[in-house]
Protein backbone atom coordinates (compact mmCIF):
# COMPACT_ATOMS: atom_id res chain seq x y z
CA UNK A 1 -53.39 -0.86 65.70
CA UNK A 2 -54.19 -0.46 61.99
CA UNK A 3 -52.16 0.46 59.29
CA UNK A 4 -52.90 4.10 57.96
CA UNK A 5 -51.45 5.20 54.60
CA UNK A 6 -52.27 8.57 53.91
CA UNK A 7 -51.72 8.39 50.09
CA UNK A 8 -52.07 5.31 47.83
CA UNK A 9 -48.83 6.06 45.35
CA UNK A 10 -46.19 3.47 44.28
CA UNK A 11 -42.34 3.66 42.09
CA UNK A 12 -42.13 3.45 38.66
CA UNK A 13 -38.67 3.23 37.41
CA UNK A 14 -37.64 3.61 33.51
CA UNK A 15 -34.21 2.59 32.08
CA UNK A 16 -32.44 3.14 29.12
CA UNK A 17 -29.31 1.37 28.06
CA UNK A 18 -27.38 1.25 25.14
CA UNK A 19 -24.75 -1.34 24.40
CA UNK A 20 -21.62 -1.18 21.90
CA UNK A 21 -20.57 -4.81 21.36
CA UNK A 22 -21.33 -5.90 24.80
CA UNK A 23 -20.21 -2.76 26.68
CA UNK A 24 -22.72 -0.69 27.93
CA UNK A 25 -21.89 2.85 26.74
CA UNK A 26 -25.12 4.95 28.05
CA UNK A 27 -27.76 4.05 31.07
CA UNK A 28 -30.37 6.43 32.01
CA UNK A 29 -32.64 5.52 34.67
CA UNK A 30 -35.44 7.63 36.08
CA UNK A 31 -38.23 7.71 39.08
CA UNK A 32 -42.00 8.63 38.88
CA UNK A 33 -44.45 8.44 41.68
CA UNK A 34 -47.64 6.67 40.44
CA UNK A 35 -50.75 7.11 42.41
CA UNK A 36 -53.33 3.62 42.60
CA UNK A 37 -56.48 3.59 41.27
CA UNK A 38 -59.36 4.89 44.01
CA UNK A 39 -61.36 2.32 45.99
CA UNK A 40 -62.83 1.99 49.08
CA UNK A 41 -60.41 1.14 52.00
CA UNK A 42 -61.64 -2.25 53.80
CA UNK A 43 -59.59 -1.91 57.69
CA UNK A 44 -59.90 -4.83 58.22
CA UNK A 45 -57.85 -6.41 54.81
CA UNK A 46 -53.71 -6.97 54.63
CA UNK A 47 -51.87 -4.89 53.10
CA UNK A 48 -49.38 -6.05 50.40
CA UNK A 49 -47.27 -4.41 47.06
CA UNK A 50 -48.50 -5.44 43.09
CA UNK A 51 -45.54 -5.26 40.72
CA UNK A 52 -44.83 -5.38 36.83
CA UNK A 53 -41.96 -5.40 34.99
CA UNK A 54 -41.59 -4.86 31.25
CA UNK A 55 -38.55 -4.48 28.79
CA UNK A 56 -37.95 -4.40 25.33
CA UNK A 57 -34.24 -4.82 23.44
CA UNK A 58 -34.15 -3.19 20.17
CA UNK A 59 -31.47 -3.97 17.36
CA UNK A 60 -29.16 -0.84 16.34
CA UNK A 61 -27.28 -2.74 14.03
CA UNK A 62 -24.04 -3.07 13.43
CA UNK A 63 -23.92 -4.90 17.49
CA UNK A 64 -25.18 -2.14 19.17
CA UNK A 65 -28.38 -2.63 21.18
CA UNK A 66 -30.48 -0.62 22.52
CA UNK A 67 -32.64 -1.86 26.29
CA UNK A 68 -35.68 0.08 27.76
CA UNK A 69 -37.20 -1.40 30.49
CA UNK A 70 -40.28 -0.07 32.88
CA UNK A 71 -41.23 -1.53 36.41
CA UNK A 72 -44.05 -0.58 38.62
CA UNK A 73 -44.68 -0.89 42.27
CA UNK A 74 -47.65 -0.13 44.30
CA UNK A 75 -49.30 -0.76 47.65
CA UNK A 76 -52.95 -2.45 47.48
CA UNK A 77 -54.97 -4.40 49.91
CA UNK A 78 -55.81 -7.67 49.48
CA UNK A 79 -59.18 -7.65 48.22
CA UNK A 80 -58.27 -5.38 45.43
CA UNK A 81 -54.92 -7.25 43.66
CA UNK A 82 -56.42 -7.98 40.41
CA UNK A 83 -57.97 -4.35 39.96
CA UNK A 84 -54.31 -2.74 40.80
CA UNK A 85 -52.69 -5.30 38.78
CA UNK A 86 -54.62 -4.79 36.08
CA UNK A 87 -53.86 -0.84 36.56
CA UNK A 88 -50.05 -1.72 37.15
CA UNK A 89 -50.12 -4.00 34.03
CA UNK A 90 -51.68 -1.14 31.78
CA UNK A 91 -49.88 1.49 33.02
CA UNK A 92 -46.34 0.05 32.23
CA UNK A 93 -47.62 -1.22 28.98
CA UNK A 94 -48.37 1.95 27.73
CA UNK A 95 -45.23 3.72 29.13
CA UNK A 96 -42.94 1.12 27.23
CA UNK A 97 -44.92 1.64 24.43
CA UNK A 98 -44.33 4.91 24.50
CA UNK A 99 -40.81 4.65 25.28
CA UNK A 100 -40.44 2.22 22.29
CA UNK A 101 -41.69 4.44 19.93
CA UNK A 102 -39.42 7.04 21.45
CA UNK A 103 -36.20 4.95 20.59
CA UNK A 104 -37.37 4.09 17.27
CA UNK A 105 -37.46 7.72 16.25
CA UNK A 106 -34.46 8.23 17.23
């Protein structure tokens, strides 16, 4: 019996967390469905899960940090690892990025 999936979407997660001399006085932490990058489905090829994780800790001052941090999971077949990692690798590059410039406008 094969393995069907009807869509091809993986997890992101984001996190925010600020720190007060150690103590961590604010997390946020949210969920986005990310769909893969369209290819041709080989039946016969294993099925397996590309992830990248990214963070970035940003000086407040006065010892107060600030951590963002941005991880992606998706399904992908075996023949095609290095084309969703790729994807992955891009994707959560530019949403860090974007979250970093986010935090420094703040």
């Amino acid at each position: 019996m094969a393995l069907k999936i009807a869509k091809k979407s993986g997890t992101a997660t984001m996190s925010k967390q600020i720190k007060d001399k150690g103590t961590v006085v604010s997390e946020d932490n949210t969920q986005e469905q990310v769909d893969t990058p369209t290819s041709k489905v080989v039946s016969s090829d294993p099925w397996c899960e590309v992830g990248v994780d990214m963070s970035y800790t940003h000086n407040l001052g006065n010892y107060q940090s600030a951590k963002i941090g941005v991880s992606l999971r998706l399904p992908a077949q075996v023949s095609e690892i290095d084309e969703v990692f790729a994807y992955a690798k891009e994707w959560v590059d530019n949403k860090l990025q974007s979250m970093i410039e986010d935090l420094q406008s703040e």
